[in-house]
C-alpha atoms as a PDB file:
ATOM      1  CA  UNK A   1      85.510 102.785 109.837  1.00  0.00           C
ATOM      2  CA  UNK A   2      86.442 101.927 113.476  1.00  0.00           C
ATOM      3  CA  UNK A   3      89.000 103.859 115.603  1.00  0.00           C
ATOM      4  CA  UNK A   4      91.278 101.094 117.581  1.00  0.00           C
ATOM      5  CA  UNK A   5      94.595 100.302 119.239  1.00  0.00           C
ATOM      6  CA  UNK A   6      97.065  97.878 117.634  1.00  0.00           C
ATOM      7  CA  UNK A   7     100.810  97.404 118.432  1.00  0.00           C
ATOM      8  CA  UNK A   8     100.495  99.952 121.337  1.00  0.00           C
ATOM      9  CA  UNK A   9      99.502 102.550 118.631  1.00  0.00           C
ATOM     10  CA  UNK A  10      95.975 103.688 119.898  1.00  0.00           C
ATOM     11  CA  UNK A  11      94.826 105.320 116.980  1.00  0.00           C
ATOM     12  CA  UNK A  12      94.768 103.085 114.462  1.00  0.00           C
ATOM     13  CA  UNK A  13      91.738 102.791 111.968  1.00  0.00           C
ATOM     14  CA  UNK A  14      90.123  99.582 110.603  1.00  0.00           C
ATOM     15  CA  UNK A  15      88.821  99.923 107.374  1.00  0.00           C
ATOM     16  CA  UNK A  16      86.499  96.185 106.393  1.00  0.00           C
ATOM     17  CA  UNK A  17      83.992  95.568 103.872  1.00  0.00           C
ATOM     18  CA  UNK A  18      82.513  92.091 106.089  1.00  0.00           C
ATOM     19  CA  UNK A  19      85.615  89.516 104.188  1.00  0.00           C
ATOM     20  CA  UNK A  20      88.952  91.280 104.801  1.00  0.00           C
ATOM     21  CA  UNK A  21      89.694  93.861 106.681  1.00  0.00           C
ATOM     22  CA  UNK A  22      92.621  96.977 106.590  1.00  0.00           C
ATOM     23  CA  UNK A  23      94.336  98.763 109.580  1.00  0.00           C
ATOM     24  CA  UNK A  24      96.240 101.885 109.278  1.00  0.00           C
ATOM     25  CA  UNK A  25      97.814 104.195 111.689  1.00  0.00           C
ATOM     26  CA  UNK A  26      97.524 107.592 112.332  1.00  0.00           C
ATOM     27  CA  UNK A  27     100.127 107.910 115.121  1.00  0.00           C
ATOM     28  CA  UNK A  28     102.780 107.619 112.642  1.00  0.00           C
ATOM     29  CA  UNK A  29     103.286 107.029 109.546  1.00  0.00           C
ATOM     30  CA  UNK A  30     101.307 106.786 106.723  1.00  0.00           C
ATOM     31  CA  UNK A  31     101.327 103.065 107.600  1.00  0.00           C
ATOM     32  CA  UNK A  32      99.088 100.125 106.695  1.00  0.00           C
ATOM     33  CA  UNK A  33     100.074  97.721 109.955  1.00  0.00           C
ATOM     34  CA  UNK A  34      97.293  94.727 108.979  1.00  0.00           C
ATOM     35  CA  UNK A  35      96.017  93.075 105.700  1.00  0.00           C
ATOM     36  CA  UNK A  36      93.780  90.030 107.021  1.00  0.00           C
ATOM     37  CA  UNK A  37      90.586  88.053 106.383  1.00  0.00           C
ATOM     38  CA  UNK A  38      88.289  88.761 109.132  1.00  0.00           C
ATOM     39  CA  UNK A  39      89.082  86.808 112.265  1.00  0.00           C
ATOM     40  CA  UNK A  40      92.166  85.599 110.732  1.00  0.00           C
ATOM     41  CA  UNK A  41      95.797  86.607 110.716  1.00  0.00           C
ATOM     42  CA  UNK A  42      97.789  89.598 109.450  1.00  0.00           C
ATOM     43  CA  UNK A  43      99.088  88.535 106.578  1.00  0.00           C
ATOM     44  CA  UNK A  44     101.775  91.689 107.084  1.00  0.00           C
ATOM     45  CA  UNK A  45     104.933  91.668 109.537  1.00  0.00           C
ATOM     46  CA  UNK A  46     104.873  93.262 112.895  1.00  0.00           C
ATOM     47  CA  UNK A  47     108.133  94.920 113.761  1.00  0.00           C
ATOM     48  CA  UNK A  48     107.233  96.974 116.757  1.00  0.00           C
ATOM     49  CA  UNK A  49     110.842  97.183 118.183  1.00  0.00           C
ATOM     50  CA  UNK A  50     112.725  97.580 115.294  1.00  0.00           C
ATOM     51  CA  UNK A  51     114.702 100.789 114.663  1.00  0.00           C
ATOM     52  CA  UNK A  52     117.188 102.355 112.871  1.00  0.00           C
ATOM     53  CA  UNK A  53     119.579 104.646 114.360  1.00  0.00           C
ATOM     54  CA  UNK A  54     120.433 108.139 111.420  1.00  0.00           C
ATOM     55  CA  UNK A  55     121.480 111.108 111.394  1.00  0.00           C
ATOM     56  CA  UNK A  56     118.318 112.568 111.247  1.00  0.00           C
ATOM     57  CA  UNK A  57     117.097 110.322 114.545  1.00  0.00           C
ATOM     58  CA  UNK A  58     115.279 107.052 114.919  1.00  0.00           C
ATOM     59  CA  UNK A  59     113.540 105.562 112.116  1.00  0.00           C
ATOM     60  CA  UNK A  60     110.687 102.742 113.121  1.00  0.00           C
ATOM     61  CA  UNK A  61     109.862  99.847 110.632  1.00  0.00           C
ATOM     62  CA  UNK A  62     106.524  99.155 112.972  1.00  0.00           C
ATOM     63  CA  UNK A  63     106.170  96.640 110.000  1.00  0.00           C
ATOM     64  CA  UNK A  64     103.639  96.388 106.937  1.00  0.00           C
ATOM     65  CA  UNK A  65     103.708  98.586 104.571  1.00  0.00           C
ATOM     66  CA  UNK A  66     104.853 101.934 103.599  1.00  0.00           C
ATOM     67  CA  UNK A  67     106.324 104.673 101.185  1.00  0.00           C
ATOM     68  CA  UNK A  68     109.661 105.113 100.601  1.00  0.00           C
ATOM     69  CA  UNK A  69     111.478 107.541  98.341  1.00  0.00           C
ATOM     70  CA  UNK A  70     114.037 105.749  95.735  1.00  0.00           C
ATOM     71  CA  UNK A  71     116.777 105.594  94.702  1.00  0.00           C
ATOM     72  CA  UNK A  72     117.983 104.222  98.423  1.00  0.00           C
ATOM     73  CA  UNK A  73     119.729 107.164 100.018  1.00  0.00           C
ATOM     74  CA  UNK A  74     120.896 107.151 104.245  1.00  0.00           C
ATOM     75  CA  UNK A  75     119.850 109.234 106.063  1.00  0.00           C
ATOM     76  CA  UNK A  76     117.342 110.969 103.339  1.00  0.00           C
ATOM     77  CA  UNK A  77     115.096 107.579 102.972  1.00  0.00           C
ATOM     78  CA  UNK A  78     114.941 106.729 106.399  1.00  0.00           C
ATOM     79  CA  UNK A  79     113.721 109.772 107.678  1.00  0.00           C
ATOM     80  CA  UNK A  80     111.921 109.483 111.070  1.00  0.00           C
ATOM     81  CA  UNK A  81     107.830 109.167 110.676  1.00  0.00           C
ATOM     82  CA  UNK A  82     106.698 109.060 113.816  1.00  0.00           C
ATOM     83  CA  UNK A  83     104.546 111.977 114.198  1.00  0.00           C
ATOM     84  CA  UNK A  84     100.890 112.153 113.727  1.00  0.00           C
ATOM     85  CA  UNK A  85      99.522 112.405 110.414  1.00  0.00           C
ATOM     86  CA  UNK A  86      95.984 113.342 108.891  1.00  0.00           C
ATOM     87  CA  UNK A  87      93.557 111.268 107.704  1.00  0.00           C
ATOM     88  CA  UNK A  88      90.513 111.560 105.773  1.00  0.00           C
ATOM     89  CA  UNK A  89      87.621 109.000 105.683  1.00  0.00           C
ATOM     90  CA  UNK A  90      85.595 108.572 102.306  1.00  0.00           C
ATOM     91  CA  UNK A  91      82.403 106.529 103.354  1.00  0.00           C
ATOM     92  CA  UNK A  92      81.078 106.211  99.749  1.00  0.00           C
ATOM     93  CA  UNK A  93      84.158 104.597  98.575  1.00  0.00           C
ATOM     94  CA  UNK A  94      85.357 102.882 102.020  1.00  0.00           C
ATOM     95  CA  UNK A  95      88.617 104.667 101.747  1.00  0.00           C
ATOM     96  CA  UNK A  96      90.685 106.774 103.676  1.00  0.00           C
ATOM     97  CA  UNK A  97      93.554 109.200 102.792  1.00  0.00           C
ATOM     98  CA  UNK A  98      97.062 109.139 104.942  1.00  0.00           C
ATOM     99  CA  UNK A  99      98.921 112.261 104.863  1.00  0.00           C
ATOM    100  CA  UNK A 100     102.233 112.791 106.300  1.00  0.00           C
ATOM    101  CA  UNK A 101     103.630 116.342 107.221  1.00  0.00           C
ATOM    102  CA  UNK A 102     106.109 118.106 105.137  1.00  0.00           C
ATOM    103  CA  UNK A 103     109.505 116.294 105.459  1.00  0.00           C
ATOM    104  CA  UNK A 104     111.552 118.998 106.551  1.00  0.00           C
ATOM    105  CA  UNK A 105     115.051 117.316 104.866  1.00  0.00           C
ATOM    106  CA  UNK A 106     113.559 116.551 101.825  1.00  0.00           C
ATOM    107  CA  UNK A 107     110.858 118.563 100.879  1.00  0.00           C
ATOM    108  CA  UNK A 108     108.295 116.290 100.137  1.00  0.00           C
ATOM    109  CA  UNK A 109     105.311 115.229 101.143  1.00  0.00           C
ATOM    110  CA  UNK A 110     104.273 111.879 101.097  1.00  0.00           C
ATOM    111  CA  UNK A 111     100.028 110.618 100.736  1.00  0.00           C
ATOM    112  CA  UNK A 112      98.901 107.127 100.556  1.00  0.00           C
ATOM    113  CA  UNK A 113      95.168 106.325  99.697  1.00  0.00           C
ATOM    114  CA  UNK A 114      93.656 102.672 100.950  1.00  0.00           C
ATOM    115  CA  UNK A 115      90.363 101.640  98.873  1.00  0.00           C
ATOM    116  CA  UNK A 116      88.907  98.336 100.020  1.00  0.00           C
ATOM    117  CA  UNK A 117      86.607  96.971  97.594  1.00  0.00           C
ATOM    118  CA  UNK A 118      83.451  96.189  98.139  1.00  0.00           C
ATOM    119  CA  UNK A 119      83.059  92.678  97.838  1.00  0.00           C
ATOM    120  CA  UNK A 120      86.090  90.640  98.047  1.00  0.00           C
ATOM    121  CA  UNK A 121      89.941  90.800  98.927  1.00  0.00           C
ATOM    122  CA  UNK A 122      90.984  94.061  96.589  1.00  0.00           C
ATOM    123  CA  UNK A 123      92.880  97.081  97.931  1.00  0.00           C
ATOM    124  CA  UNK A 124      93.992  99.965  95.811  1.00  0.00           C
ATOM    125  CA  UNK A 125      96.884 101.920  97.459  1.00  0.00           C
ATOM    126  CA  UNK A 126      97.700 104.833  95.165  1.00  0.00           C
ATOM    127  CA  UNK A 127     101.292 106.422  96.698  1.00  0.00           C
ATOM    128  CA  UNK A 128     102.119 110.004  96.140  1.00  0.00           C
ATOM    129  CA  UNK A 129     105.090 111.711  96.572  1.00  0.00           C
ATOM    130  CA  UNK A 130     104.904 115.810  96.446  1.00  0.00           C
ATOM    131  CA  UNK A 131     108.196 117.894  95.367  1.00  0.00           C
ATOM    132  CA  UNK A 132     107.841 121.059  98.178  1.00  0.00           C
ATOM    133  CA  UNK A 133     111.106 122.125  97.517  1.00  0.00           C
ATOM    134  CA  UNK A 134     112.805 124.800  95.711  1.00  0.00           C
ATOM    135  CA  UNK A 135     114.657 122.806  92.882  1.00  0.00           C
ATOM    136  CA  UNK A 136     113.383 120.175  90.991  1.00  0.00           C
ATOM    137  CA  UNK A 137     114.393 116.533  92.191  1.00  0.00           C
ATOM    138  CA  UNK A 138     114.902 112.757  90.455  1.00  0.00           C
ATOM    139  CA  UNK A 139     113.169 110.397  92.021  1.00  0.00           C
ATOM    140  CA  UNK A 140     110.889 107.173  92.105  1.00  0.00           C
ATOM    141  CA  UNK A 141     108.051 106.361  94.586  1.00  0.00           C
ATOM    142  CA  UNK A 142     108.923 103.119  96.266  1.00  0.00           C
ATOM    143  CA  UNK A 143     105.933 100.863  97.979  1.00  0.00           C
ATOM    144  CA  UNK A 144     107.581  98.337 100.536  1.00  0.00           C
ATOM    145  CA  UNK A 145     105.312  95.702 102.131  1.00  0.00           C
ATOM    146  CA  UNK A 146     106.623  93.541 105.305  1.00  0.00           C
ATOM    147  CA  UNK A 147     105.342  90.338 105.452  1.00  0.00           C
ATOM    148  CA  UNK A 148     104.685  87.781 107.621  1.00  0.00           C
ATOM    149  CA  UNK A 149     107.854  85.866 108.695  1.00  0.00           C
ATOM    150  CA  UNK A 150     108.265  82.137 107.775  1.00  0.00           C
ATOM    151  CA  UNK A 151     106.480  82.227 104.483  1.00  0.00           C
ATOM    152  CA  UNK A 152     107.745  82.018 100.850  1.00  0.00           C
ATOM    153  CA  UNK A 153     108.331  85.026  98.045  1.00  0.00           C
ATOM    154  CA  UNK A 154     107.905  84.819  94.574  1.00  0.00           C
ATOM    155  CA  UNK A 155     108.257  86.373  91.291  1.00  0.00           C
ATOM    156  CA  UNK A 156     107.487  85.168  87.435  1.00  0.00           C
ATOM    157  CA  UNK A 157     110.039  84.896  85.334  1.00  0.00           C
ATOM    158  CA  UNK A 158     109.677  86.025  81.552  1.00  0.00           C
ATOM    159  CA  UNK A 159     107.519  83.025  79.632  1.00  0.00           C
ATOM    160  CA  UNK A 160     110.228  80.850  78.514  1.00  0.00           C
ATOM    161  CA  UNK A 161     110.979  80.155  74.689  1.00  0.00           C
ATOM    162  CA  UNK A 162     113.587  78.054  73.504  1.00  0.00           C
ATOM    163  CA  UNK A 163     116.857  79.276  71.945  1.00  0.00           C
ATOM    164  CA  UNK A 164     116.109  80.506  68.392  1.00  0.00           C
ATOM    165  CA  UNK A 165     116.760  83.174  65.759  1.00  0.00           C
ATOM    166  CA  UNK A 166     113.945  84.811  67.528  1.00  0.00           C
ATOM    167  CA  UNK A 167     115.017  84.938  70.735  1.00  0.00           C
ATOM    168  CA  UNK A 168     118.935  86.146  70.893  1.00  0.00           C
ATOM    169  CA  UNK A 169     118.010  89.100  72.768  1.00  0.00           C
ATOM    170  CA  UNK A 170     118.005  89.415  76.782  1.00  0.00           C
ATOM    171  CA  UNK A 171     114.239  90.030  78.363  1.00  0.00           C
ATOM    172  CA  UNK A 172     115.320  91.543  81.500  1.00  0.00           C
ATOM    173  CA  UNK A 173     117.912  92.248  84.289  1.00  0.00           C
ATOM    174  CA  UNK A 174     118.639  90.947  87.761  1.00  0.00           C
ATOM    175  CA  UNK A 175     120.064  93.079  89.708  1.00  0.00           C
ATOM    176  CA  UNK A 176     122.487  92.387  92.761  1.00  0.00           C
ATOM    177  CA  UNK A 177     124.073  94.233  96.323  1.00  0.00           C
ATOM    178  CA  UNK A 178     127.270  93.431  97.284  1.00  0.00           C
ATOM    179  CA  UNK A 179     125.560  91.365 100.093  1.00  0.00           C
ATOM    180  CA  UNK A 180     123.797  89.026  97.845  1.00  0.00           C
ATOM    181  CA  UNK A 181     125.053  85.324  97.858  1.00  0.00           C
ATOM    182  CA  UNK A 182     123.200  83.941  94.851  1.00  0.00           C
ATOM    183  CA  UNK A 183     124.511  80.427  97.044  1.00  0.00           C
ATOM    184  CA  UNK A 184     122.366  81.363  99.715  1.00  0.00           C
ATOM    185  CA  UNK A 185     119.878  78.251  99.961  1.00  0.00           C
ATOM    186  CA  UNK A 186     116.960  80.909 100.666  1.00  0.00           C
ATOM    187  CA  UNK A 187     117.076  81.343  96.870  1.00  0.00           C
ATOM    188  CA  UNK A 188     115.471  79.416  94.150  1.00  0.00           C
ATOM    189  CA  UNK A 189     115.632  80.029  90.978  1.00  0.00           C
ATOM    190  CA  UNK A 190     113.535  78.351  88.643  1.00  0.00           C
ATOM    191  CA  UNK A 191     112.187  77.670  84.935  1.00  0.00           C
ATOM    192  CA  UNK A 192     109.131  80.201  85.838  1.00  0.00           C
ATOM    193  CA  UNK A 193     110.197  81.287  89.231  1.00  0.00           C
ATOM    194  CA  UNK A 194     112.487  83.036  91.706  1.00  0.00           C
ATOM    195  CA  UNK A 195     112.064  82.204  94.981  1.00  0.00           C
ATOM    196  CA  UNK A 196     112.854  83.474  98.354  1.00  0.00           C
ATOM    197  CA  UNK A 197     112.402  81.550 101.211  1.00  0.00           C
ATOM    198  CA  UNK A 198     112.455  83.097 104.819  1.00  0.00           C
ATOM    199  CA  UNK A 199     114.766  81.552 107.310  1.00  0.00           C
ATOM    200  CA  UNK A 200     114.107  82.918 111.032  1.00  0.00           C
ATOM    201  CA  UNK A 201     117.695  81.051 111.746  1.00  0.00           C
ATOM    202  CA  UNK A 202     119.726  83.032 108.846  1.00  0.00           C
ATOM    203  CA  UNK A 203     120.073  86.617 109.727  1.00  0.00           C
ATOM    204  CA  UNK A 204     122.039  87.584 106.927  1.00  0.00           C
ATOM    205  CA  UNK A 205     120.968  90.111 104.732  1.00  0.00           C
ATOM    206  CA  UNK A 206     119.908  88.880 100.742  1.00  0.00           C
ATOM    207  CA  UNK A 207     117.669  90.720  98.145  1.00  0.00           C
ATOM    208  CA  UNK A 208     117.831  91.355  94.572  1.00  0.00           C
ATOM    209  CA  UNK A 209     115.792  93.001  92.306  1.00  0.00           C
ATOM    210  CA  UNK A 210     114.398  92.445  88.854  1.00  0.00           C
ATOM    211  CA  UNK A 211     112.455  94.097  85.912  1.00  0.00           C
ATOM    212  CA  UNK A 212     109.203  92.632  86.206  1.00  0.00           C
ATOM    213  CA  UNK A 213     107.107  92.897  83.095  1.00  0.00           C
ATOM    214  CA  UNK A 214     104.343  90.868  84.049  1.00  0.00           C
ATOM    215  CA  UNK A 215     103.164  93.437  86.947  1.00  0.00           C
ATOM    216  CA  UNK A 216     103.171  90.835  90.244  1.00  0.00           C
ATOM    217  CA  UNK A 217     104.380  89.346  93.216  1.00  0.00           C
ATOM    218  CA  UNK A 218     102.817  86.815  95.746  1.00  0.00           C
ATOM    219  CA  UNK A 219     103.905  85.888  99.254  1.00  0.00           C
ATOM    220  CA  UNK A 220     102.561  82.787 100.193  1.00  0.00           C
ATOM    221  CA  UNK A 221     102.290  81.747 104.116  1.00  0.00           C
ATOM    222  CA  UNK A 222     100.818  78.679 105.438  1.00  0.00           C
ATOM    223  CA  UNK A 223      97.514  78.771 103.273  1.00  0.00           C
ATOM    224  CA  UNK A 224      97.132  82.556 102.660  1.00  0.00           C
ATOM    225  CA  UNK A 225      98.307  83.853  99.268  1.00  0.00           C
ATOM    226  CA  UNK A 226      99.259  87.442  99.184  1.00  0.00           C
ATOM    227  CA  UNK A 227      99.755  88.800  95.341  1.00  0.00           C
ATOM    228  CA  UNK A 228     100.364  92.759  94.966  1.00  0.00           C
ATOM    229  CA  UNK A 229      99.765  94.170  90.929  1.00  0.00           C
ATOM    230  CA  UNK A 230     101.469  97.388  90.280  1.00  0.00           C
ATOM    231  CA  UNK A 231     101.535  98.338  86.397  1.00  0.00           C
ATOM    232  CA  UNK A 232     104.878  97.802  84.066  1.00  0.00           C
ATOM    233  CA  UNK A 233     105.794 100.675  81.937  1.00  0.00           C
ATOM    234  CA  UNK A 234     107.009 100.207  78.705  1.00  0.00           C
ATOM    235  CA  UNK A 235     110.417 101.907  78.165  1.00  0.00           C
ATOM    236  CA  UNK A 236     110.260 103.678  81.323  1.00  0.00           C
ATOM    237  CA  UNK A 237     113.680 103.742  83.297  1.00  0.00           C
ATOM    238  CA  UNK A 238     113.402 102.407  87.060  1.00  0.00           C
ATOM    239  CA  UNK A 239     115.992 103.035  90.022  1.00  0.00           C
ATOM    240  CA  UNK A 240     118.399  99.974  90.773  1.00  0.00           C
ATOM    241  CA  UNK A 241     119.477  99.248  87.314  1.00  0.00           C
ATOM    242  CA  UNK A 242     115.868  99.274  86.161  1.00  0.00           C
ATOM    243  CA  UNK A 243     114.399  97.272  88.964  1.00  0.00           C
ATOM    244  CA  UNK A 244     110.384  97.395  89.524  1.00  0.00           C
ATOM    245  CA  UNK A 245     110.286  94.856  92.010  1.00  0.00           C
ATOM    246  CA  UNK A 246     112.804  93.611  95.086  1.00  0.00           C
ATOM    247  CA  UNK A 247     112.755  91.335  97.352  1.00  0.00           C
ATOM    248  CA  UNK A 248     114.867  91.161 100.521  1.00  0.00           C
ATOM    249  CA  UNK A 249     114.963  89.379 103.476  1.00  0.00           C
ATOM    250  CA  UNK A 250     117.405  89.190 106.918  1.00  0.00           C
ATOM    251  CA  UNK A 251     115.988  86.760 109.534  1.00  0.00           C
ATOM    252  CA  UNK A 252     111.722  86.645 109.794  1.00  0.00           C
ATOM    253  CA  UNK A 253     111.966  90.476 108.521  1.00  0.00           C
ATOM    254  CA  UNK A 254     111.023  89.779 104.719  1.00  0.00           C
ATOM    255  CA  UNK A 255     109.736  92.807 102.036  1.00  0.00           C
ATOM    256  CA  UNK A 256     108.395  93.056  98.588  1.00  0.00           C
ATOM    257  CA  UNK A 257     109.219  96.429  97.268  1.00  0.00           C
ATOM    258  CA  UNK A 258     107.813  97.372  94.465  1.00  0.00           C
ATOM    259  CA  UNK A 259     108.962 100.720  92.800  1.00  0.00           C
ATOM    260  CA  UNK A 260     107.536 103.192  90.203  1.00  0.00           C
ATOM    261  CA  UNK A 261     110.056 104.325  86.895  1.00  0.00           C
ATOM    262  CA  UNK A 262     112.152 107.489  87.988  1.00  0.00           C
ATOM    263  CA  UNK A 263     111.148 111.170  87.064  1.00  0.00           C
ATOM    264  CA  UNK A 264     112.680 114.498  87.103  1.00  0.00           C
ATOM    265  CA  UNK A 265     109.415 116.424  89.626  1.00  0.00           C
ATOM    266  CA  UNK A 266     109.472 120.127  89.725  1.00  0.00           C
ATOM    267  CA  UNK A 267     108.179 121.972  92.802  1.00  0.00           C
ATOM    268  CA  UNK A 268     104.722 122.015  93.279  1.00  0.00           C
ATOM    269  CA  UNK A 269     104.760 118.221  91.276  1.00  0.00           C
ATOM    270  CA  UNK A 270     103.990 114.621  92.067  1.00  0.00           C
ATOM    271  CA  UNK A 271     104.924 111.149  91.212  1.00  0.00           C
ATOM    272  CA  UNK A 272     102.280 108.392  91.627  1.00  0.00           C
ATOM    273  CA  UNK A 273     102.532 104.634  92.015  1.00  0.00           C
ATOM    274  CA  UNK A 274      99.607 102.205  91.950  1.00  0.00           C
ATOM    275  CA  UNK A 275      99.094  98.494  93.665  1.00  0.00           C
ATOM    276  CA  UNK A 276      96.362  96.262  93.853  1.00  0.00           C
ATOM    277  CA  UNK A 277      96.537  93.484  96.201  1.00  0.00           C
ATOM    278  CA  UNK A 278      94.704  90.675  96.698  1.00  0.00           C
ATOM    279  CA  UNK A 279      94.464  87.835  99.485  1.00  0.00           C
ATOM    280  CA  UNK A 280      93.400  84.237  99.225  1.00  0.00           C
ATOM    281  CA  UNK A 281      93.503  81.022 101.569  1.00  0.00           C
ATOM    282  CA  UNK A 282      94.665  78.578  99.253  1.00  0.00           C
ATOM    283  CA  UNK A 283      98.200  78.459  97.957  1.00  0.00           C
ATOM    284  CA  UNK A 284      99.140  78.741  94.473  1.00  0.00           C
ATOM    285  CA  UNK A 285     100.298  75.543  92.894  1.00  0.00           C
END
């Protein structure tokens, strides 16, 4: 563990086991701000000036990654978190624990946990979201990772099977905003794939989200290959029409969300949500 200063935040810690290396802040957050090979780039977006003005004051993207409560709700989701949060260094297991004061609108407490393996590209980030309120609340824990502008999302579709007796049944949803253009040309949609290419040029907003029973996502940039696992419950109910993975993009600013299934969390209780990631330097064909 090394203390440094990244984006003008000067309490950020690196976390590196000699191949990749992590970076989280303290400042704000909990935030991981860089996912990179050593010496290399930062595989996650850097939004430094980006904010959002609510009725509960200025939120801050920074960029990378973060935890979210879903469904979407404005102002509750966006609430501000820049304030200084604690952190907690395990040597033993190279990982450190992120903990962000009580949110005073919502009640909850939010914790991520960053485990670098020790050999290798793996990350664990276990997200926790803590009901302090009074009443018990619905709600799902939602991981969002911004990426690297100018790269390429993509998701598996179900394995294909040809039309039969067998298969007469729908495998999964797709879910749609009123701002998605499904004629947008930053979409592909393929046999085994859906793609989303990022367009610096195109500022309009797309996303979409999907039921993803295979448990990934990759981002692929130049020739690193980002893929985040997160588990699929069987018969659980997700927010968004039963999405477990988004993707949405305006402009270079580009996330994978993935999202854990809803639950009803009394006071004093937690919902959890697990991803793995990984990160490579050749492209997958």
């Amino acid at each position: 563990m090394k203390k440094i200063e990244y984006l003008n935040l000067p309490n950020c810690i690196r976390l590196t086991n000699g191949e990749v290396e992590i970076i989280v802040t303290t400042d704000v957050g909990p935030r991981i701000i860089s996912y990179n090979f050593v010496g290399g780039e930062n595989i996650l977006g850097e939004h430094p000036n980006a904010q959002v003005e609510t009725a509960l004051g200025e939120f801050k993207p920074y960029g990378g990654h973060r935890l979210w409560i879903a469904p979407e709700n404005m102002p509750n989701s966006y609430a501000p978190d820049n304030a200084p949060i604690e952190y907690q260094f395990d040597e033993a297991q190279n990982s450190i624990l992120l903990l962000q004061p009580l949110e005073t609108v919502t009640k909850t407490q939010k914790k991520i946990t960053v485990t670098l393996e020790e050999q290798g590209s793996g990350v664990v980030i276990n997200h926790k979201i803590t009901n302090y309120g009074e009443r018990e609340i619905e709600c799902a824990a939602w991981a969002l990772t911004i990426m690297r502008g100018g790269g390429i999302c993509e998701i598996p579709n179900e394995p294909f099977a040809p039309y039969s007796g067998e298969t007469l049944l729908p495998v999964r949803n797709l879910t749609l905003w009123t701002y998605t253009d499904l004629s947008d040309s930053r979409w592909l949609f393929e046999k085994d794939f859906i793609r989303l290419q990022v367009n610096s040029e195109n500022t309009d907003p797309q996303k979409i989200g999907v039921l993803n029973k295979q448990g990934w996502a990759v981002y692929r940039y130049r020739n690193l290959t980002f893929t985040k696992h997160f588990d699929f419950i069987e018969n659980a109910v997700y927010p968004d029409m039963n999405s477990n993975i988004e993707l949405y993009t305006a402009g270079d600013f580009v996330e994978i969300e993935s999202l854990s299934p809803l639950q009803k969390i009394k006071p004093g209780k937690s919902v959890e949500h697990v991803e793995r990631w990984k990160l490579s330097n050749e492209k997958i064909k």
